[in-house]
Protein backbone atom coordinates (compact mmCIF):
# COMPACT_ATOMS: atom_id res chain seq x y z
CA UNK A 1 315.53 137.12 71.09
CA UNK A 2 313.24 139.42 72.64
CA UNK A 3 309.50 137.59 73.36
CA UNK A 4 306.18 138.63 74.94
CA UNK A 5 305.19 136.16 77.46
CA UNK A 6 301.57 136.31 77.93
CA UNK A 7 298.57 134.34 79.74
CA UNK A 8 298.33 132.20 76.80
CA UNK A 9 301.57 131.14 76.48
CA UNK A 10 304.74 131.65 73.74
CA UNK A 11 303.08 132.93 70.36
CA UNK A 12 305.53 131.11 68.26
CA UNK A 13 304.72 127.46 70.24
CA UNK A 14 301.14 128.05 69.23
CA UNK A 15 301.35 129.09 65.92
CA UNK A 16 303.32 125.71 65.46
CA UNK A 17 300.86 123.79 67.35
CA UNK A 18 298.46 125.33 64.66
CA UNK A 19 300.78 124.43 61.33
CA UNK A 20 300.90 120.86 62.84
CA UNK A 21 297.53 120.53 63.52
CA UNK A 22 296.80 121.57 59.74
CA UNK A 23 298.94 118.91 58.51
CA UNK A 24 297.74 116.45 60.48
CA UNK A 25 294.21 116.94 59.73
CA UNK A 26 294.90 116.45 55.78
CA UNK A 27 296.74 112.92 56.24
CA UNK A 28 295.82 110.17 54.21
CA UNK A 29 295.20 107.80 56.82
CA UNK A 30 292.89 110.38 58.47
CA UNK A 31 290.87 110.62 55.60
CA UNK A 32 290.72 107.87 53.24
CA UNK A 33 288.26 105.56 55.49
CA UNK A 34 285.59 106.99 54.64
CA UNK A 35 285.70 106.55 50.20
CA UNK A 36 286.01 102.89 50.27
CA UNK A 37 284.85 101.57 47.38
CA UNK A 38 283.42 98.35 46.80
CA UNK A 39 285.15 95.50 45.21
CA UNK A 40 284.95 94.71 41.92
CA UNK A 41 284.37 92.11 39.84
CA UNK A 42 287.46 91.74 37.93
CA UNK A 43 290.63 93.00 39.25
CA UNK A 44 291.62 96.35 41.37
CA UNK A 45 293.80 98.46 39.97
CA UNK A 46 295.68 101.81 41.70
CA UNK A 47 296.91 104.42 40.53
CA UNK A 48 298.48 107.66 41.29
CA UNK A 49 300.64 111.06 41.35
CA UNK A 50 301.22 114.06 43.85
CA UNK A 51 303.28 114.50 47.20
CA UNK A 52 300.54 113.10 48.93
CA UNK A 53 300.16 110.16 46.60
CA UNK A 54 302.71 107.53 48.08
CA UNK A 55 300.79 107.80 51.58
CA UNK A 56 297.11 107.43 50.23
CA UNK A 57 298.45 104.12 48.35
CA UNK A 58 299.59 103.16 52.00
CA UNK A 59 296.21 104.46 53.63
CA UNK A 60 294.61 102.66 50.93
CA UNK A 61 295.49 99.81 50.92
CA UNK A 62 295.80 99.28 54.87
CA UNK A 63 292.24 99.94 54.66
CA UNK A 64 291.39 97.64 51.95
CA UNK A 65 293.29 94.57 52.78
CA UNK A 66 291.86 95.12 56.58
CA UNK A 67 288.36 94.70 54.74
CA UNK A 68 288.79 92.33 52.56
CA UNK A 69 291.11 89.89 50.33
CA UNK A 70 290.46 90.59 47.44
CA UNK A 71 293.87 91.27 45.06
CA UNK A 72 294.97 94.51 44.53
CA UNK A 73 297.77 95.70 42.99
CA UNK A 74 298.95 99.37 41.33
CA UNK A 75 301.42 101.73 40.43
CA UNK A 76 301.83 105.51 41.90
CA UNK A 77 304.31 107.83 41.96
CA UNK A 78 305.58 110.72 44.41
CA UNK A 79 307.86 112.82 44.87
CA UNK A 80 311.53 112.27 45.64
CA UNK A 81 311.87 111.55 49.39
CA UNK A 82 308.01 111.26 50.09
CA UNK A 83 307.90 107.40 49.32
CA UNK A 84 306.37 105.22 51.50
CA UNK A 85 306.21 101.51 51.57
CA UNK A 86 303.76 99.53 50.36
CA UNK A 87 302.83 95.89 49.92
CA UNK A 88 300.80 95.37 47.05
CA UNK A 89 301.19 99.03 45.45
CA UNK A 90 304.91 99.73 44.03
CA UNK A 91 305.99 103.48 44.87
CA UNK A 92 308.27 105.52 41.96
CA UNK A 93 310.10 108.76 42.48
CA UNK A 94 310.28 111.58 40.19
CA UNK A 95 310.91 115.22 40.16
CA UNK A 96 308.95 118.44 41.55
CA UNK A 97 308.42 121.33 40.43
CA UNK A 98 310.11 120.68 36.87
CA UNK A 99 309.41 117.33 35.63
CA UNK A 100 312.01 115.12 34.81
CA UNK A 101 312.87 111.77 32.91
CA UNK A 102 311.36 109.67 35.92
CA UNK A 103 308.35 111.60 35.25
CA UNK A 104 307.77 110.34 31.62
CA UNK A 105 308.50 106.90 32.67
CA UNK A 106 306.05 106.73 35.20
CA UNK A 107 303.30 108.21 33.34
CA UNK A 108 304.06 105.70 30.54
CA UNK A 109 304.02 103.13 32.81
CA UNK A 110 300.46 103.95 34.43
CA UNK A 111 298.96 104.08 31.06
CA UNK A 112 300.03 101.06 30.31
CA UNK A 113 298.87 99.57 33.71
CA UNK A 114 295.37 100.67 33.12
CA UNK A 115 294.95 99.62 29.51
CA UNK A 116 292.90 96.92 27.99
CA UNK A 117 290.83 96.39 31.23
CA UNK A 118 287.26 95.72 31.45
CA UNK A 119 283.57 97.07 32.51
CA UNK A 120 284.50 94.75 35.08
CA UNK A 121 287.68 96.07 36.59
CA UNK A 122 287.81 98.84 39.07
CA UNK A 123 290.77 101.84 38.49
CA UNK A 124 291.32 103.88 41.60
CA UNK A 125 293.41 107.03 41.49
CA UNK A 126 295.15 108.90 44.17
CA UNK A 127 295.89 112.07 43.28
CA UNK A 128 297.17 115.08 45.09
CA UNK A 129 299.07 118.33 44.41
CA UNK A 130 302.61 117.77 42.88
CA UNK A 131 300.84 115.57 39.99
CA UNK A 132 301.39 117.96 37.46
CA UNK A 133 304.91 117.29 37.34
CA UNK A 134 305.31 113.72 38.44
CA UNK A 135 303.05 112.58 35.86
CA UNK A 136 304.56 114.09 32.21
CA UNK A 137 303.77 112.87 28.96
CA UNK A 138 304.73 115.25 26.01
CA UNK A 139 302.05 116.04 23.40
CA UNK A 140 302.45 114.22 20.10
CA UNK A 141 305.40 115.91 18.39
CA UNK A 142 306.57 117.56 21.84
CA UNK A 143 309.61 116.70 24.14
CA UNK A 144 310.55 116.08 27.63
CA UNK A 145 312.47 118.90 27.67
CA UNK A 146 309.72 121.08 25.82
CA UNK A 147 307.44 120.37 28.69
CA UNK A 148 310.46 121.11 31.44
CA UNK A 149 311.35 124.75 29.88
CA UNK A 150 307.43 125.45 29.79
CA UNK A 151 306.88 124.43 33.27
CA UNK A 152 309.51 126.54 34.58
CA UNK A 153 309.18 129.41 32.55
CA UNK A 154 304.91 128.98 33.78
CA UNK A 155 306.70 129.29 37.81
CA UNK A 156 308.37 132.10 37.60
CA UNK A 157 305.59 134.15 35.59
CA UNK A 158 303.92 134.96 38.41
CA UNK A 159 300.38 133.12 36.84
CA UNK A 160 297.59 131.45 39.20
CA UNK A 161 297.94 127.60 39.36
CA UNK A 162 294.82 127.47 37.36
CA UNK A 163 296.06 129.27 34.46
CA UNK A 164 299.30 127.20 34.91
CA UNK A 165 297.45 123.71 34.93
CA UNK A 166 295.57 125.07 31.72
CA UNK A 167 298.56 125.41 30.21
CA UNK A 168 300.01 122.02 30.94
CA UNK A 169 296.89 120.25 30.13
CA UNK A 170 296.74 121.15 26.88
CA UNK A 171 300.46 120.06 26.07
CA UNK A 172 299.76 116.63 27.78
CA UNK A 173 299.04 113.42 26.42
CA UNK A 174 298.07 112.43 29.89
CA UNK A 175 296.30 115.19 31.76
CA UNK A 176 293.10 116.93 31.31
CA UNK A 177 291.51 113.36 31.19
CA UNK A 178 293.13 111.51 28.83
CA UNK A 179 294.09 109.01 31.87
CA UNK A 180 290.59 108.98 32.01
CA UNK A 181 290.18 107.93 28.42
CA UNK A 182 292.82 105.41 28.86
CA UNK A 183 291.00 103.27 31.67
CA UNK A 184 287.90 102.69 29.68
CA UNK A 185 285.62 100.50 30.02
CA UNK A 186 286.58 100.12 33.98
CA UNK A 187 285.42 101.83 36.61
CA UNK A 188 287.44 104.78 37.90
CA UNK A 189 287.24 106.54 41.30
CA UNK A 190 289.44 109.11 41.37
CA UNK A 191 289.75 110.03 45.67
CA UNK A 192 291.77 113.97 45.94
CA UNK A 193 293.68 115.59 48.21
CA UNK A 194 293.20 119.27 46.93
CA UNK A 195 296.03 121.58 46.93
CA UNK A 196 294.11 124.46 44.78
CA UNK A 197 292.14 127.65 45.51
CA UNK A 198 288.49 126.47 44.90
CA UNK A 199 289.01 122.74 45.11
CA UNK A 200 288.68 122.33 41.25
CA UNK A 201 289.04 118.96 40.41
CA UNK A 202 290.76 119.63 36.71
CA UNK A 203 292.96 121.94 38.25
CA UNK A 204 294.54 119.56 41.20
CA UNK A 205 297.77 117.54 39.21
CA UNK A 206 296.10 119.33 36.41
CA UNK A 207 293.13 116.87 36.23
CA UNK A 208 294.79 113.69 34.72
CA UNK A 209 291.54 111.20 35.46
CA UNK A 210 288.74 114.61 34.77
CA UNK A 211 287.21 116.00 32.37
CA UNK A 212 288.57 119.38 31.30
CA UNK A 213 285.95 122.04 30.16
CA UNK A 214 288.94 124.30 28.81
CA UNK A 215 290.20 125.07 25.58
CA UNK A 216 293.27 125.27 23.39
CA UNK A 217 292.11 129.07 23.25
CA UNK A 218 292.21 129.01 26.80
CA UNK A 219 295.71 127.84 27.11
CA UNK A 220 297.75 129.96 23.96
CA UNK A 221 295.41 133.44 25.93
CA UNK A 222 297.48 132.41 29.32
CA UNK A 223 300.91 132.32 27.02
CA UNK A 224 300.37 135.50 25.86
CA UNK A 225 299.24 137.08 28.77
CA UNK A 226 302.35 135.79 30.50
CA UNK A 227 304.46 136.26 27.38
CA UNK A 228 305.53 132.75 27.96
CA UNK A 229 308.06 131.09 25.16
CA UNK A 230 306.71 128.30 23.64
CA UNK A 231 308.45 126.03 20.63
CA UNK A 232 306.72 126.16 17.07
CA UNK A 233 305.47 122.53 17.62
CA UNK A 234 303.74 124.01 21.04
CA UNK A 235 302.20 126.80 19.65
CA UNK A 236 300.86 124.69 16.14
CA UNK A 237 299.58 122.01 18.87
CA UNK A 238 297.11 124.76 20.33
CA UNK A 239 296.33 126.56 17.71
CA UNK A 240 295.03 123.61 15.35
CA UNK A 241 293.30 122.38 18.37
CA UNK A 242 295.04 119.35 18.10
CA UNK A 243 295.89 119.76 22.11
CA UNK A 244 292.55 119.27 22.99
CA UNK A 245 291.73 117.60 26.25
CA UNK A 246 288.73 115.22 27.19
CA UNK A 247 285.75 116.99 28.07
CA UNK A 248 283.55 116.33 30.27
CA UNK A 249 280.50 114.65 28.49
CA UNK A 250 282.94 112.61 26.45
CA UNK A 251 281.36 108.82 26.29
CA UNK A 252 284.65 106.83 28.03
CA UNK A 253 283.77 109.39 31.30
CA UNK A 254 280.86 107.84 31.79
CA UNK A 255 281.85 105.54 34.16
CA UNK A 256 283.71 107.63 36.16
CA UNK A 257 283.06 109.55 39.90
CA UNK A 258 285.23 111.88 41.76
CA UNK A 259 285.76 112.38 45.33
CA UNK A 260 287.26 114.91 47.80
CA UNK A 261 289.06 113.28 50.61
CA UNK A 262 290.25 116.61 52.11
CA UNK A 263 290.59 119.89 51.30
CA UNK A 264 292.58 123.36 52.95
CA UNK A 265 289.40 124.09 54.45
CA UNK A 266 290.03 121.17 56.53
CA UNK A 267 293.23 121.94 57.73
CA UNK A 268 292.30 125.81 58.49
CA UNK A 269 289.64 124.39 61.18
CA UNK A 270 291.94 122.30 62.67
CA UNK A 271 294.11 125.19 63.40
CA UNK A 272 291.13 126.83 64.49
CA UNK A 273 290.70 124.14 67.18
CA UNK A 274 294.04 124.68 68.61
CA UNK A 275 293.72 128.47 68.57
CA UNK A 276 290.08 128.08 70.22
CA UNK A 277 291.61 125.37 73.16
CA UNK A 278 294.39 127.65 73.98
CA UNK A 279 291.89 131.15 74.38
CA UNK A 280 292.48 132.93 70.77
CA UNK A 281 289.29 133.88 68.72
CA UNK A 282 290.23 131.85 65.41
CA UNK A 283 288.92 133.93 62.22
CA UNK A 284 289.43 132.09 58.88
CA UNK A 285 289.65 134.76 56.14
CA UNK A 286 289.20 132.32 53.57
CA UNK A 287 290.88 129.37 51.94
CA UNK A 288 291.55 129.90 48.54
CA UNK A 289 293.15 133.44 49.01
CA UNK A 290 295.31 134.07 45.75
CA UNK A 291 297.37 137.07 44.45
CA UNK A 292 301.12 138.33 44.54
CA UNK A 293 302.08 136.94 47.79
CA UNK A 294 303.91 140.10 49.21
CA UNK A 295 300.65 141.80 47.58
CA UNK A 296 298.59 139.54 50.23
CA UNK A 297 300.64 140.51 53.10
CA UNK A 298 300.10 143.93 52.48
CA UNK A 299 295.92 143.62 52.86
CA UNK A 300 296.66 141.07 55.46
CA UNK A 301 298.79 143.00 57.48
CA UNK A 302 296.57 145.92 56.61
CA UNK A 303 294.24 144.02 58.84
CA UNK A 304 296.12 143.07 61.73
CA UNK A 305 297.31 146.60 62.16
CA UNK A 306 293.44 148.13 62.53
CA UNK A 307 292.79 145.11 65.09
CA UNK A 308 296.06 146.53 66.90
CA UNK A 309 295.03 150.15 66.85
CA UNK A 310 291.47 149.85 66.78
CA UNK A 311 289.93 146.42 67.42
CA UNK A 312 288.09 146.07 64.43
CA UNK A 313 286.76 144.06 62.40
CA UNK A 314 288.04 141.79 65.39
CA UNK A 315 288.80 141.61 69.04
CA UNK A 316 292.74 140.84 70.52
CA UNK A 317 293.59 137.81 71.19
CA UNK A 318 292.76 136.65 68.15
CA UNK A 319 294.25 134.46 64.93
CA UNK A 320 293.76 135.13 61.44
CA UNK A 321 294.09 131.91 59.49
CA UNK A 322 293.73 131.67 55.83
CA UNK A 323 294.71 129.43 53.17
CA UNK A 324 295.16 129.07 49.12
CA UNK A 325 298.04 129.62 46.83
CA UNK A 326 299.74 133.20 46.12
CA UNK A 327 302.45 133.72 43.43
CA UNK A 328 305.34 134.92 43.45
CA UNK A 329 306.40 136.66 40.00
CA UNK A 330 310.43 135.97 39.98
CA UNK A 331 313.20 139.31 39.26
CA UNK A 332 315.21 138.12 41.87
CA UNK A 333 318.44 135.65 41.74
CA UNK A 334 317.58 134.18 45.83
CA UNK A 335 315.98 131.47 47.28
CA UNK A 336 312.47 131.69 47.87
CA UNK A 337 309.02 130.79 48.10
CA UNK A 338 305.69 132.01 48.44
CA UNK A 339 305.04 131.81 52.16
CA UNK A 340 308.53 132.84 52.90
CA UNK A 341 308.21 135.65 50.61
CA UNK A 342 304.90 136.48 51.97
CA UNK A 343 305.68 136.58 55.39
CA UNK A 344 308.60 139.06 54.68
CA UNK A 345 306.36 141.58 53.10
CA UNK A 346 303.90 140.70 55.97
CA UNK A 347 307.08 141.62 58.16
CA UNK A 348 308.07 145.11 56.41
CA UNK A 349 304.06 146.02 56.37
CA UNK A 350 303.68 145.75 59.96
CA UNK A 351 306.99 147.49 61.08
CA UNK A 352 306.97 146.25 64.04
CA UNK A 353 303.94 146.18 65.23
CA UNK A 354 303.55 145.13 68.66
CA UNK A 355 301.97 141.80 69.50
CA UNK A 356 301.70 140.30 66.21
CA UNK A 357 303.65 137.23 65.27
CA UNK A 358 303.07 135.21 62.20
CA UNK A 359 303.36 131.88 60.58
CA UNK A 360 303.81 131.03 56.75
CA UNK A 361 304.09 127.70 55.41
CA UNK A 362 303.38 124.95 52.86
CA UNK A 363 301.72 121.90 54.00
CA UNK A 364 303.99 119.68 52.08
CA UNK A 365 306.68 120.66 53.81
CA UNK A 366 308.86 122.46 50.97
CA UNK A 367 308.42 126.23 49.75
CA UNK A 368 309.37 126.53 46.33
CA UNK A 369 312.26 124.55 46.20
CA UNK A 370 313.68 124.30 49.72
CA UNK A 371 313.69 121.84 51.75
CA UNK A 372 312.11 124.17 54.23
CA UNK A 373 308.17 124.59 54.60
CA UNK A 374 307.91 128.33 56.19
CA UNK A 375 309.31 130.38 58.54
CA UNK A 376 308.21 132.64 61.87
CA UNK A 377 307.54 136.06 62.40
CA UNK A 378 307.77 138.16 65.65
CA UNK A 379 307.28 141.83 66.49
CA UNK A 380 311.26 142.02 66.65
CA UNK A 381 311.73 140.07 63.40
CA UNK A 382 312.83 143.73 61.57
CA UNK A 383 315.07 144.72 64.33
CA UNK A 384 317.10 141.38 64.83
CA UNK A 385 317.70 141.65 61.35
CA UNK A 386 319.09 144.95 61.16
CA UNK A 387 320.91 144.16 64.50
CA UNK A 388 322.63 141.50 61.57
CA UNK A 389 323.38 144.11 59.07
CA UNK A 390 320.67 142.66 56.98
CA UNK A 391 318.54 144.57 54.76
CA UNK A 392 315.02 143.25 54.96
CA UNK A 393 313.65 145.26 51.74
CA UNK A 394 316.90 143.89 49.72
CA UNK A 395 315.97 140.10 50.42
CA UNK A 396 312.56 140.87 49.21
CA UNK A 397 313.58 142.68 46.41
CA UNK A 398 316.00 139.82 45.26
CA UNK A 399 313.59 136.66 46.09
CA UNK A 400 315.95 135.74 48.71
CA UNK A 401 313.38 135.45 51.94
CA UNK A 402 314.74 131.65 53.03
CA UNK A 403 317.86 133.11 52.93
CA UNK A 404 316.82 135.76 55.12
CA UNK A 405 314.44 133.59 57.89
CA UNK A 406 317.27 131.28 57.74
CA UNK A 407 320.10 133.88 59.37
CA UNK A 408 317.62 134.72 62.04
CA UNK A 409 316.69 130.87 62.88
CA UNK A 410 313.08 131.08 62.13
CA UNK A 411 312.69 128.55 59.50
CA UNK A 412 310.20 126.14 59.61
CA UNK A 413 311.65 122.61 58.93
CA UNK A 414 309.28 119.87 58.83
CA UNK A 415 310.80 117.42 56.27
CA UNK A 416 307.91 115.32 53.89
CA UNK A 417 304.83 115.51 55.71
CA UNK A 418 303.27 112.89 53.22
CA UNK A 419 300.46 115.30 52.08
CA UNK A 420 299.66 118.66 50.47
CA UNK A 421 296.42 121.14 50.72
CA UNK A 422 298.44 123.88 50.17
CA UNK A 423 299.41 127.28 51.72
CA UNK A 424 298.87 127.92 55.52
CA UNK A 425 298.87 131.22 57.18
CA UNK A 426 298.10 132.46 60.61
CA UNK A 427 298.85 135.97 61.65
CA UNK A 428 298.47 136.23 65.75
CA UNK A 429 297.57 139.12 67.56
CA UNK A 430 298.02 138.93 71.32
């Protein structure tokens, strides 16, 4: 494989540096110390749901039983493989990104933890990206398998995860604050890990402890926009209104507060820091970038192409980070994922462009639905592949860009990394 060695070392070493760095700076045990709450009067409950959620019940309570003695005790639930012991907190698996029957059970069984406490009791929920579908419980009158053929039929339509989680919330008997509901009269602190352009609290696990300022209307305009097939009972559920969530002045949300532990913006600076230490200008485009991913790679490598040929808007060496979630509307039969997909579109825009190598990957570890969290890209990516007989544009055109990253060994493989603030991206040009 055919490199440029330069003063500041291999391109691909630092770009991983940089994707480490980001995850590192949005773990739990980083981040938790500083939303302690105080104890309660009556008894401390915990709560939870998202990728990141089994390690913030670990981070949590660490910190708490360091502090003090008083009991705690709580329920949360992850994702398969990202479970990490705890003493006083049990950890449940279920499935990501379609729900399944461990889902239901586990959002049964943290309503029923948090019901029939008291003013006096304190609720705290962990709650990180992933929640949406490790916390499921059907609408009255809908099914498990109602809410699994919605979900996946929302993935593939190529919709923002905010019109997604609008969606879901209003087919939920759980989300869009009706966990909220349930904990009444305690106290709840809800502590996130945000995994969504903008940091919106309802939208992050699609706002199970929040209140939700959208509507019915909101969710059955999204359907149609996205033609998405929904069951009779679905569509009478919105349109009656009878899928309404809990808004925001609603009088058991009073006792509520919400707090960001971290956030992508987070992790882009710590990149930053890497690419700073090791003589790149860092420039972070934003972090809540959205769009059809090989859509974004075309501006993005737009970009990286006039810094090439012209140095503007920015000087070489330099790193463009950004952050958010693209989509990725599915034609294709092959295995993909956003970054992946992104980063082959980034590959075909650039054409080879000298000096610019690339990074793509999700925080949590897994793109779509691979075990695999990104790939690399290099000036030669294009021509190693045709060396293979592969046809770059073909694996775009069928979805199939781990498949493609894969043959030419630059997948990123990082296993659970125990936390989630979405999409990272850095494009370096040397």
């Amino acid at each position: 494989m055919a490199l440029t060695n330069t003063a500041f070392g291999d391109p691909r070493v630092l770009l991983r540096q940089m994707f480490d760095a980001a995850v590192a700076a949005a773990q739990p045990a980083r981040c938790l110390g500083a939303h302690l709450p105080a104890p309660p009067k009556g008894r401390t409950i915990v709560i939870g749901a998202g990728k990141a959620s089994a390690a913030m019940a670990r981070a949590f309570e660490d910190l708490w039983t360091a502090r003090d003695s008083s009991p705690l005790e709580g329920l949360v639930v992850t994702r398969y493989g990202y479970q990490v012991a705890c003493q006083h907190i049990e950890i449940v698996q279920a499935a990501h990104p379609v729900p399944d029957a461990a889902s239901q059970l586990a959002a049964r069984r943290i309503r029923e933890r948090v019901s029939s406490l008291s003013a006096d009791d304190l609720v705290v929920a962990l709650v990180s990206g992933g929640g949406s579908s490790l916390l499921v419980e059907p609408s009255e009158g809908l099914t498990l398998a109602d809410k699994q053929a919605v979900n996946a039929a929302l993935l593939a339509s190529g919709a923002t995860i905010s019109e997604m989680n609008c969606v879901r919330r209003h087919l939920s008997g759980i989300k869009g604050g009706h966990l909220a509901a349930a904990c009444h009269p305690a106290r709840l602190l809800t502590l996130l890990i945000s995994d969504v352009p903008g940091d919106s609290p309802m939208d992050i696990a699609s706002g199970p402890t929040v209140g939700d300022s959208t509507t019915c209307a909101d969710a059955l305009a999204v359907a149609d926009r996205y033609q998405i097939k929904m069951t009779p009972a679905m569509c009478a559920r919105l349109i009656s209104g009878a899928g309404e969530t809990v808004k925001p002045d609603d009088v058991r949300l009073q006792h509520i507060s919400t707090r960001m532990v971290t956030a992508p913006q987070m992790a882009l600076e710590a990149a930053a820091g890497v690419a700073r230490a090791a003589g790149y200008t860092p420039h972070i485009l934003g972090d809540s970038l959205e769009g059809e991913s090989r859509e974004v790679a075309r501006v993005l490598g737009g970009l990286a192409r006039q810094v090439v040929r012209h140095g503007q808007p920015f000087q070489r060496p330099c790193v463009l980070l950004s952050g958010g979630e693209t989509t990725v509307t599915i034609k294709g039969k092959g295995r993909g994922g956003r970054n992946v997909e992104f980063l082959l579109s980034l590959a075909l825009t650039l054409a080879g462009t000298p000096g610019v190598y690339g990074l793509a990957g999700d925080t949590d570890g897994v793109d779509g639905s691979e075990e695999i969290a990104g790939a690399l890209l290099t000036p030669d990516t294009l021509e190693r592949a045709w060396a293979r007989g592969m046809n770059p544009r073909s694996f775009l055109d069928n979805n199939d860009a781990h498949t493609f990253f894969q043959r030419l060994g630059d997948s990123v493989i990082t296993g659970p990394t125990l936390t989630n603030v979405n999409d990272f991206r850095a494009i370096m040009i040397v």
